[in-house]
Protein backbone atom coordinates (compact mmCIF):
# COMPACT_ATOMS: atom_id res chain seq x y z
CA UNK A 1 -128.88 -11.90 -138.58
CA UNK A 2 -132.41 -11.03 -139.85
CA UNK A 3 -133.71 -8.20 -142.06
CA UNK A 4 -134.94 -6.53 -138.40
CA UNK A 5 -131.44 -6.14 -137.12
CA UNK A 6 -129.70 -5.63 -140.53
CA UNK A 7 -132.29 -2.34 -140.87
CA UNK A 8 -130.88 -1.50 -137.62
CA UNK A 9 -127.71 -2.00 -137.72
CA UNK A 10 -127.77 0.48 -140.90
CA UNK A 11 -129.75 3.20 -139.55
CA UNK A 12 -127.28 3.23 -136.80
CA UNK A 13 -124.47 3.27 -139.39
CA UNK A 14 -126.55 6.16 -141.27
CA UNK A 15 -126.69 7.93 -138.36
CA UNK A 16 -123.28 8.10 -137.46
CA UNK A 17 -121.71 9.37 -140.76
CA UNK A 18 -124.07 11.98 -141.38
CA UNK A 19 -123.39 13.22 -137.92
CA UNK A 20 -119.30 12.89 -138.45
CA UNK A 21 -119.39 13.68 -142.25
CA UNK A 22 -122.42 16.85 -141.80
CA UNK A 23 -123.57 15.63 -145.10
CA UNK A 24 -126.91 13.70 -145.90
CA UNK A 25 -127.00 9.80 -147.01
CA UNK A 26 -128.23 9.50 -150.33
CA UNK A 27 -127.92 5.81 -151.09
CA UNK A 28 -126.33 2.77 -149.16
CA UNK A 29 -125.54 -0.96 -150.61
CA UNK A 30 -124.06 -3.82 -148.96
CA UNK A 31 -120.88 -4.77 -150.96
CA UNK A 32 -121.02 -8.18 -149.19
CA UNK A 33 -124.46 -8.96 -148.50
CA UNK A 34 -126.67 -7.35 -146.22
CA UNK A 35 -125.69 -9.42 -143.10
CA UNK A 36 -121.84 -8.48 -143.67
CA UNK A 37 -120.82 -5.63 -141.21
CA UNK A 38 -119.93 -2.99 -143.97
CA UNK A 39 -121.86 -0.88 -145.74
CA UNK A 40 -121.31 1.44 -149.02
CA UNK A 41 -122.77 4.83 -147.49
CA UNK A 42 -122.98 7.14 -150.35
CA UNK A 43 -123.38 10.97 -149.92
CA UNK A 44 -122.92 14.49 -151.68
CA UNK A 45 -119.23 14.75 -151.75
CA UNK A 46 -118.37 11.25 -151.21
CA UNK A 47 -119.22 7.70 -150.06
CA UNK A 48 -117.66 5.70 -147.59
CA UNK A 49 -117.68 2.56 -146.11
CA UNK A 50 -119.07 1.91 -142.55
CA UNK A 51 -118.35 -1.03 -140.67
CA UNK A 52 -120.23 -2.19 -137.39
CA UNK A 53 -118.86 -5.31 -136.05
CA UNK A 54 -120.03 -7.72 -133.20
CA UNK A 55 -116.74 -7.22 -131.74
CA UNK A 56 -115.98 -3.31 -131.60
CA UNK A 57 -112.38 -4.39 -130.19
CA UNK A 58 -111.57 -5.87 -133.66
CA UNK A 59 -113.03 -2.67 -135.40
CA UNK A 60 -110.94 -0.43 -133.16
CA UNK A 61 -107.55 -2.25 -133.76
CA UNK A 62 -108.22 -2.28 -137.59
CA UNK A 63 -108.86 1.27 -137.23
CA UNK A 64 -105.22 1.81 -135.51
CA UNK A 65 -103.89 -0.38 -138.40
CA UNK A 66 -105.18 1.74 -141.40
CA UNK A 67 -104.72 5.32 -139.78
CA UNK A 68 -100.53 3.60 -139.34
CA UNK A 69 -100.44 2.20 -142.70
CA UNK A 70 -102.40 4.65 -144.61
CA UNK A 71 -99.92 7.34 -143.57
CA UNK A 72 -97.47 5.42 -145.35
CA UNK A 73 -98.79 3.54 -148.01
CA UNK A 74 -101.87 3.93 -150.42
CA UNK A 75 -102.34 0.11 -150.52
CA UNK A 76 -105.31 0.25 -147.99
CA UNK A 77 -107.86 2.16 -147.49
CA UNK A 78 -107.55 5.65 -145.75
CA UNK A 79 -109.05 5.78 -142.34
CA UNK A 80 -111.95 8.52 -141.63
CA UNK A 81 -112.23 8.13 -138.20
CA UNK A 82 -114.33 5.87 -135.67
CA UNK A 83 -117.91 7.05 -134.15
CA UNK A 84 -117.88 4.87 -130.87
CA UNK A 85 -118.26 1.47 -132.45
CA UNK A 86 -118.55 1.75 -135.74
CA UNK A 87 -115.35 3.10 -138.45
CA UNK A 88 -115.46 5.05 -141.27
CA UNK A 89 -112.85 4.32 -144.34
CA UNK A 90 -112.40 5.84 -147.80
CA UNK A 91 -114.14 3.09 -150.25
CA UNK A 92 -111.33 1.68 -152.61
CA UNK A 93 -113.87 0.80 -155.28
CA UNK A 94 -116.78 -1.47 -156.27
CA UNK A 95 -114.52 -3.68 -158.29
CA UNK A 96 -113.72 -6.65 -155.97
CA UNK A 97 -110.40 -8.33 -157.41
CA UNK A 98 -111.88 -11.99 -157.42
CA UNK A 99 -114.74 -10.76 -159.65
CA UNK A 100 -112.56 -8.17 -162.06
CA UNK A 101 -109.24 -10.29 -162.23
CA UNK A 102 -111.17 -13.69 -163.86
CA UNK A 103 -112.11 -10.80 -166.93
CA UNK A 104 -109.07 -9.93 -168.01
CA UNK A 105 -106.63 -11.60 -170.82
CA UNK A 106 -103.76 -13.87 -170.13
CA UNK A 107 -101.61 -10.96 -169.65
CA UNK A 108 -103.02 -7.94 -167.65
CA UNK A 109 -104.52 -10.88 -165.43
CA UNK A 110 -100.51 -11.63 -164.81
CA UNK A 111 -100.28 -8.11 -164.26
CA UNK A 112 -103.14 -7.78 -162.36
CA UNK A 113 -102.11 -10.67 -160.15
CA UNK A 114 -98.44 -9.10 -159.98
CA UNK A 115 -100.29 -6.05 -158.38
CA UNK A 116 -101.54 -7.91 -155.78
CA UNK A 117 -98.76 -9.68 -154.71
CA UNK A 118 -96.65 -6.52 -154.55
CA UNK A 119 -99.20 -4.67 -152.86
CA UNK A 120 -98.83 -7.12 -149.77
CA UNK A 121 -95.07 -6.64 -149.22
CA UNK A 122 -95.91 -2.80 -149.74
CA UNK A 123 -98.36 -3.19 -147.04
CA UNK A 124 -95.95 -5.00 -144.61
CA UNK A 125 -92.95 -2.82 -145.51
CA UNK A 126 -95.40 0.46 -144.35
CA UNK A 127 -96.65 -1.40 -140.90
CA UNK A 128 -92.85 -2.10 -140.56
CA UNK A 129 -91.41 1.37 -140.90
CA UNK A 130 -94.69 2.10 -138.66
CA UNK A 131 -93.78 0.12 -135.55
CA UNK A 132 -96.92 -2.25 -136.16
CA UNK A 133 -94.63 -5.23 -135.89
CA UNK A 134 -94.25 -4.48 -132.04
CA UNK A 135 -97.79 -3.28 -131.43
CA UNK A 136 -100.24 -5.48 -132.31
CA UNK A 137 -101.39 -8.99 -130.93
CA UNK A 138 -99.33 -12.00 -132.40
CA UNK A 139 -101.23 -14.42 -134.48
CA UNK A 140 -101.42 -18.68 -134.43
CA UNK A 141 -99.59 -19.03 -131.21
CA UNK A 142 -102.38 -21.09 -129.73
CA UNK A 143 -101.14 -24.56 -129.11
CA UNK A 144 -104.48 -25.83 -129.64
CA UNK A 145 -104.34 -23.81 -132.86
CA UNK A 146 -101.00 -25.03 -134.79
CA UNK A 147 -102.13 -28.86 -133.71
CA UNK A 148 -105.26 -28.46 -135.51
CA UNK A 149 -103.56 -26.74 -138.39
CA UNK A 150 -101.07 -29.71 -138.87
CA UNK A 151 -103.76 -32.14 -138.53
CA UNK A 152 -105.21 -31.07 -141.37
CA UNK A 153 -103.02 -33.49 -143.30
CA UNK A 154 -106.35 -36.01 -142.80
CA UNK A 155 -108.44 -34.41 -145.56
CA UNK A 156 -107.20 -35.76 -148.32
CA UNK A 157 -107.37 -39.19 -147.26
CA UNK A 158 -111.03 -40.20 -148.05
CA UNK A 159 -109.88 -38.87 -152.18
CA UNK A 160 -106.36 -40.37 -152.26
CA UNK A 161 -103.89 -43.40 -150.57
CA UNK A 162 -103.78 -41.32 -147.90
CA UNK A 163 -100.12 -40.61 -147.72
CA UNK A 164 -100.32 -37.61 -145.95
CA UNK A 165 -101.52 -39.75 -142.74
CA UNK A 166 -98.19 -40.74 -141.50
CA UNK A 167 -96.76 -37.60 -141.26
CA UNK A 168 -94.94 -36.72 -138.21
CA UNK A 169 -97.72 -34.14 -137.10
CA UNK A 170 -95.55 -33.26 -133.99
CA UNK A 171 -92.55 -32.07 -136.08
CA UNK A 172 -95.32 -30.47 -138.92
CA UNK A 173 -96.93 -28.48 -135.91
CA UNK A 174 -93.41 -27.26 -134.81
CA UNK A 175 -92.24 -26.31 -138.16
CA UNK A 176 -95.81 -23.93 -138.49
CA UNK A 177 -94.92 -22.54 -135.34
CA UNK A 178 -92.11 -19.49 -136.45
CA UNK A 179 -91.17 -16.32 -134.34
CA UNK A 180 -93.97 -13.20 -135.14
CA UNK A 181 -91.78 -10.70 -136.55
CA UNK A 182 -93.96 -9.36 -139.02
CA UNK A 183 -97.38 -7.67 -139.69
CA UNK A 184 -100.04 -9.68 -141.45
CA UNK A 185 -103.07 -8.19 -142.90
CA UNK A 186 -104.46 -12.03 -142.76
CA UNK A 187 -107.62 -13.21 -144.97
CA UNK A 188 -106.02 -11.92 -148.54
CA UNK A 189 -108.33 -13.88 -150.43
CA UNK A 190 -109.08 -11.61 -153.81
CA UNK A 191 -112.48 -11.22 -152.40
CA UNK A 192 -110.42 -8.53 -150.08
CA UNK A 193 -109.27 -6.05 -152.56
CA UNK A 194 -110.54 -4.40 -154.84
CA UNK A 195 -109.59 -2.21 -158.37
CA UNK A 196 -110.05 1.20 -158.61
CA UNK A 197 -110.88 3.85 -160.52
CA UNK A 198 -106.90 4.48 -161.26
CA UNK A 199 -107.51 -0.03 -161.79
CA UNK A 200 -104.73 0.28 -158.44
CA UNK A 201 -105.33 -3.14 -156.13
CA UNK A 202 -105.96 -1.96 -152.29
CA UNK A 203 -106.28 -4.40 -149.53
CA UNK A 204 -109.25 -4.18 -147.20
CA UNK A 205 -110.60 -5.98 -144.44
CA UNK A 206 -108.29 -5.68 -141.62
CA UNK A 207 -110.19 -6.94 -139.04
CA UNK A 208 -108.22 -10.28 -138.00
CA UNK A 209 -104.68 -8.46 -138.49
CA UNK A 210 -101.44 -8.72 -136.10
CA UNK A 211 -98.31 -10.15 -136.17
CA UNK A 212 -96.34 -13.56 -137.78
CA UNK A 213 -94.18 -15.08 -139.88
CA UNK A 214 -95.36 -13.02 -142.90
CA UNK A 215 -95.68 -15.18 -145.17
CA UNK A 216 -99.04 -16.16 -144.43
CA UNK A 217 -100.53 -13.40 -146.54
CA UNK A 218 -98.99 -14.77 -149.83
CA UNK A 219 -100.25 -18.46 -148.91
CA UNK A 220 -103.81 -16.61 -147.99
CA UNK A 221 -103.92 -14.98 -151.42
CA UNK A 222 -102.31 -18.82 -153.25
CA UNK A 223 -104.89 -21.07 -151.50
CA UNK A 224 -107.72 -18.83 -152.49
CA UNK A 225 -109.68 -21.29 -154.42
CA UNK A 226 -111.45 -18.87 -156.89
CA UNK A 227 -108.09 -17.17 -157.66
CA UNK A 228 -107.38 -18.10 -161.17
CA UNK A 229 -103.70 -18.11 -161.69
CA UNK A 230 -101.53 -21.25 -161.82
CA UNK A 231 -99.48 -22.04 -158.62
CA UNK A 232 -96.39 -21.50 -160.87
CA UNK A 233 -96.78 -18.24 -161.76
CA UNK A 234 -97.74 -17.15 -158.16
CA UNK A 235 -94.55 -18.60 -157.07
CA UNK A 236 -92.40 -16.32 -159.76
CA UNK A 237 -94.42 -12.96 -158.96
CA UNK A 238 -93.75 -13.58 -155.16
CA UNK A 239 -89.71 -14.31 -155.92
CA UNK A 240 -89.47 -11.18 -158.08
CA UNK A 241 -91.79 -9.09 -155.92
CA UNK A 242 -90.44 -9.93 -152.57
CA UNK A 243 -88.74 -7.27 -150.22
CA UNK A 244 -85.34 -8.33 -149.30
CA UNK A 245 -85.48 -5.38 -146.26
CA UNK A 246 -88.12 -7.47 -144.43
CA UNK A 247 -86.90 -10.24 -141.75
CA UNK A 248 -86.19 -12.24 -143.72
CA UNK A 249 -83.61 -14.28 -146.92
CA UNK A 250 -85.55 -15.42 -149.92
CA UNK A 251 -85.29 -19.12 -149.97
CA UNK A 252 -86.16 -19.31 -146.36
CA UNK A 253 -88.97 -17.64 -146.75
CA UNK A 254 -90.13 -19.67 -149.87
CA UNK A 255 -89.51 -22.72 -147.59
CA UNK A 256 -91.76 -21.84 -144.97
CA UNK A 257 -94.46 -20.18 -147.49
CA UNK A 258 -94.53 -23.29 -149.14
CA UNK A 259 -95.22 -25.16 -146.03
CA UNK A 260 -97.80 -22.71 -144.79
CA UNK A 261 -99.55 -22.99 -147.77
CA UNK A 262 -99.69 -26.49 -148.20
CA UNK A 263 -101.65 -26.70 -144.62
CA UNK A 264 -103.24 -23.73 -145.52
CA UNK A 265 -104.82 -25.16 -148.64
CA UNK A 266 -105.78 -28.11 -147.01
CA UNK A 267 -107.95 -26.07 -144.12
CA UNK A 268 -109.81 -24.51 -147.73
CA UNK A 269 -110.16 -27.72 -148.77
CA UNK A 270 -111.64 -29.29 -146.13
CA UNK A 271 -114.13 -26.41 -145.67
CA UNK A 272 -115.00 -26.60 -149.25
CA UNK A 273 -116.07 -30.33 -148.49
CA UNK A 274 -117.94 -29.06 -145.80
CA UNK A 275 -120.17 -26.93 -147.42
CA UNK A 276 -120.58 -29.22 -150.39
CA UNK A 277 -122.05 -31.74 -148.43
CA UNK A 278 -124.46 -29.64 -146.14
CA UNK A 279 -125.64 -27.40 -149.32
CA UNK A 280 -124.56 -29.02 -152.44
CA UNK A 281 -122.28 -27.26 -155.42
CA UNK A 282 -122.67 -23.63 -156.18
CA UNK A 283 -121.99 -21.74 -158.93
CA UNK A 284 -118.78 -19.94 -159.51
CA UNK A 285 -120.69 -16.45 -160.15
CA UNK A 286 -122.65 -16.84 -156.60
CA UNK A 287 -119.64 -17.60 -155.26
CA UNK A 288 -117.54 -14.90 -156.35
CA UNK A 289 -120.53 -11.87 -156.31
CA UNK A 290 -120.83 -13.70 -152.47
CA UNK A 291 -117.08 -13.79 -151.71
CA UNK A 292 -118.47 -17.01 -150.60
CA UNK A 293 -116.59 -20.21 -149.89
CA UNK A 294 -115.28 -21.70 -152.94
CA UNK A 295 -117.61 -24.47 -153.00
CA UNK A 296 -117.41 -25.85 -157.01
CA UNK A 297 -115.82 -29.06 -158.43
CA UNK A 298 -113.51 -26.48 -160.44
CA UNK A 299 -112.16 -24.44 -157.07
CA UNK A 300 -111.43 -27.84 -155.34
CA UNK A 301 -109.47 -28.88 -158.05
CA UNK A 302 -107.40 -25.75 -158.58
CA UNK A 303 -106.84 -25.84 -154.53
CA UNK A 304 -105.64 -29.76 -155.22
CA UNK A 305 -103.38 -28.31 -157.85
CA UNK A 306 -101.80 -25.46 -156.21
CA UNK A 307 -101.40 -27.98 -152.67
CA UNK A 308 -99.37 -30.58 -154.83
CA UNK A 309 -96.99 -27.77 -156.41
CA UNK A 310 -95.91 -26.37 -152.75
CA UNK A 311 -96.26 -29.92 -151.03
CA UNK A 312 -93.60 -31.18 -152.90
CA UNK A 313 -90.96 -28.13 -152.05
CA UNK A 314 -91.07 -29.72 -148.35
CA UNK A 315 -89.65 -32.31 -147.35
CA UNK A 316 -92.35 -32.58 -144.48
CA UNK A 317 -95.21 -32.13 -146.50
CA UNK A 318 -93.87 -34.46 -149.85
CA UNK A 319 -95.59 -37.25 -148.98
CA UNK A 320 -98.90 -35.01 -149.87
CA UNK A 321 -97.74 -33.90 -153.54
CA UNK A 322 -100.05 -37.85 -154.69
CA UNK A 323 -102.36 -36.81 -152.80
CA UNK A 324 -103.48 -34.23 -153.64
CA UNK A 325 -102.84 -34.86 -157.08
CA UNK A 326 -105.44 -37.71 -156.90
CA UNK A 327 -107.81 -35.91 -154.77
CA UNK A 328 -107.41 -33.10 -157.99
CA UNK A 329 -108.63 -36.42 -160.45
CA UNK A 330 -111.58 -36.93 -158.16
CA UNK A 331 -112.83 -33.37 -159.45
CA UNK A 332 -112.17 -33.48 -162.20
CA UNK A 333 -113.81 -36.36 -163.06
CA UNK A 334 -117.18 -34.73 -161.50
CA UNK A 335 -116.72 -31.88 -163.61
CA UNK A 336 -116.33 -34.37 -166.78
CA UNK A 337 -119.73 -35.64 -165.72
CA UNK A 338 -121.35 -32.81 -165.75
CA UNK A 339 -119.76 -31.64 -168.82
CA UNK A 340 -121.09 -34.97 -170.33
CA UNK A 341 -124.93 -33.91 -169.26
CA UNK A 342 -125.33 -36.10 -166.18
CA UNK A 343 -125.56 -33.23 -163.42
CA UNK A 344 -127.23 -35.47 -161.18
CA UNK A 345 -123.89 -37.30 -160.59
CA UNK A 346 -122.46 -34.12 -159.36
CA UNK A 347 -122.56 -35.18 -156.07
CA UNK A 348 -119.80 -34.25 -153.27
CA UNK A 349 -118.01 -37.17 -152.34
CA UNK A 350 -118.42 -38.61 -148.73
């Protein structure tokens, strides 16, 4: 989108919330970019966040999400109504979690991280009480979907033996495919929340929610690649903050996250490689002021890291723990040589 229809879309969006909030707008920033579909809107009394998407349907049912949620739960950001296409929400704070959490010390980044996990069973416990779970559209059903999902088993081959190609992909895709009994923010990568002023983690960005498994939030948040906590420790905040009134028992629900998140890290991965080789490495502070794709030597390892620790917890996915565990080496190794003063053989492997 250019700079022509990014003025317009935020005169529109100034507009709107002086007319619905009577007040003037005294400043505005983009908190993702100016091509993102937000805006900081910042008046007398208040600011706010606007959001005009492409798709006012999306905007609309994030909209009935929040006002549900937020009546239950302080997790997310309160709802201030919706102006034809465009929604108003309470702005939870310029401190986006993937930028604040990498900051702190060993242990308020545990505690930090423990926030965040807890906050997403909050979050689902609130849609739950609110009927969500048999309102809104169910998630990954596509069959098209789930066989594309569980062929993503084929990225690690061109860094590794390749275990992970004789997989039974028919059996992998059925075993991704689980009843949706629960609501799913979806997209919980730390670039999604933010700290406030009270240093509380809220979720935003509800635009792709619905309904699923539910663990799928958890693996969104574990195969973000700039998240800087070991798989490990993730696993032991999840166990002691999970919500035994939810759908589900504990270990089958560590089964199937650990499934999910294996083929979830490997759909990071691959984009990763992606976006290496059409615009070469980036910087981990563009990436993270960005919320950008986690395209670094040092992401793609940690991503290799936390796929080997869930792989392994499957007996489906096993076969991948090598894998990835070589494809981790390969990383490495380009971050030793760039360590070692030869940048120029940073390049992204074909």
């Amino acid at each position: 989108m250019g700079k022509k229809s990014n003025a317009k879309r935020l005169a529109r969006l100034i507009a709107a919330a002086e007319a619905h909030f009577g007040e003037a707008v005294i400043d505005s920033s983009a908190p993702g970019g100016e091509s993102r579909a937000s805006w900081r809107l910042v008046m007398p009394s208040r600011s706010v966040i606007g959001t005009l998407r492409p798709n006012f349907r999306r905007t609309h049912l994030e909209a009935f999400a929040l006002t549900h949620i937020g009546a239950l739960s302080d997790d997310v950001p309160q709802c201030l109504g919706v102006v034809g296409e465009i929604m108003f929400q309470s702005d939870v704070g310029g401190r986006r979690l993937n930028q604040e959490i990498v900051k702190l010390g060993r242990a308020q980044r545990a505690d930090t991280a423990y926030q965040a996990v807890a906050a997403i069973f909050r979050i689902q416990a609130a849609a739950r009480a609110a009927g969500l779970n048999e309102q809104m559209p169910h998630l990954g059903i596509n069959a098209d979907w789930i066989a594309n999902f569980a062929d993503g088993v084929e990225a690690l081959a061109p860094y590794s033996q390749g275990r992970g190609m004789g997989i039974d992909r028919a059996a992998l895709a059925e075993a991704a495919l689980r009843p949706a009994v629960q609501f799913v923010k979806w997209d919980c990568r730390s670039g999604n929340a933010a700290m406030g002023p009270d240093d509380k983690v809220r979720w935003f960005d509800l635009e792709y929610c619905g309904v699923r498994h539910g663990a799928e939030d958890l693996a969104w948040l574990l195969g973000d690649e700039a998240w800087p906590v070991p798989p490990d420790q993730m696993e032991d905040m999840i166990v002691s903050a999970f919500d035994a009134s939810g759908p589900h028992a504990l270990e089958p629900y560590l089964d199937y996250l650990s499934l999910y998140t294996t083929l979830h890290v490997l759909q990071r991965f691959q984009l990763i490689i992606d976006e290496a080789q059409s615009r070469g490495w980036l910087s981990k502070t563009r990436i993270r002021s960005r919320d950008d794709v986690g395209v670094h030597p040092e992401f793609a390892a940690h991503l290799c890291r936390v796929g080997a620790h869930f792989a392994q917890r499957n007996a489906l996915t096993a076969p991948l723990q090598r894998d990835f565990e070589e494809a981790e080496t390969v990383f490495c190794q380009i971050l030793s040589r760039a360590a070692g003063g030869r940048p120029d053989q940073m390049r992204v492997p074909a």
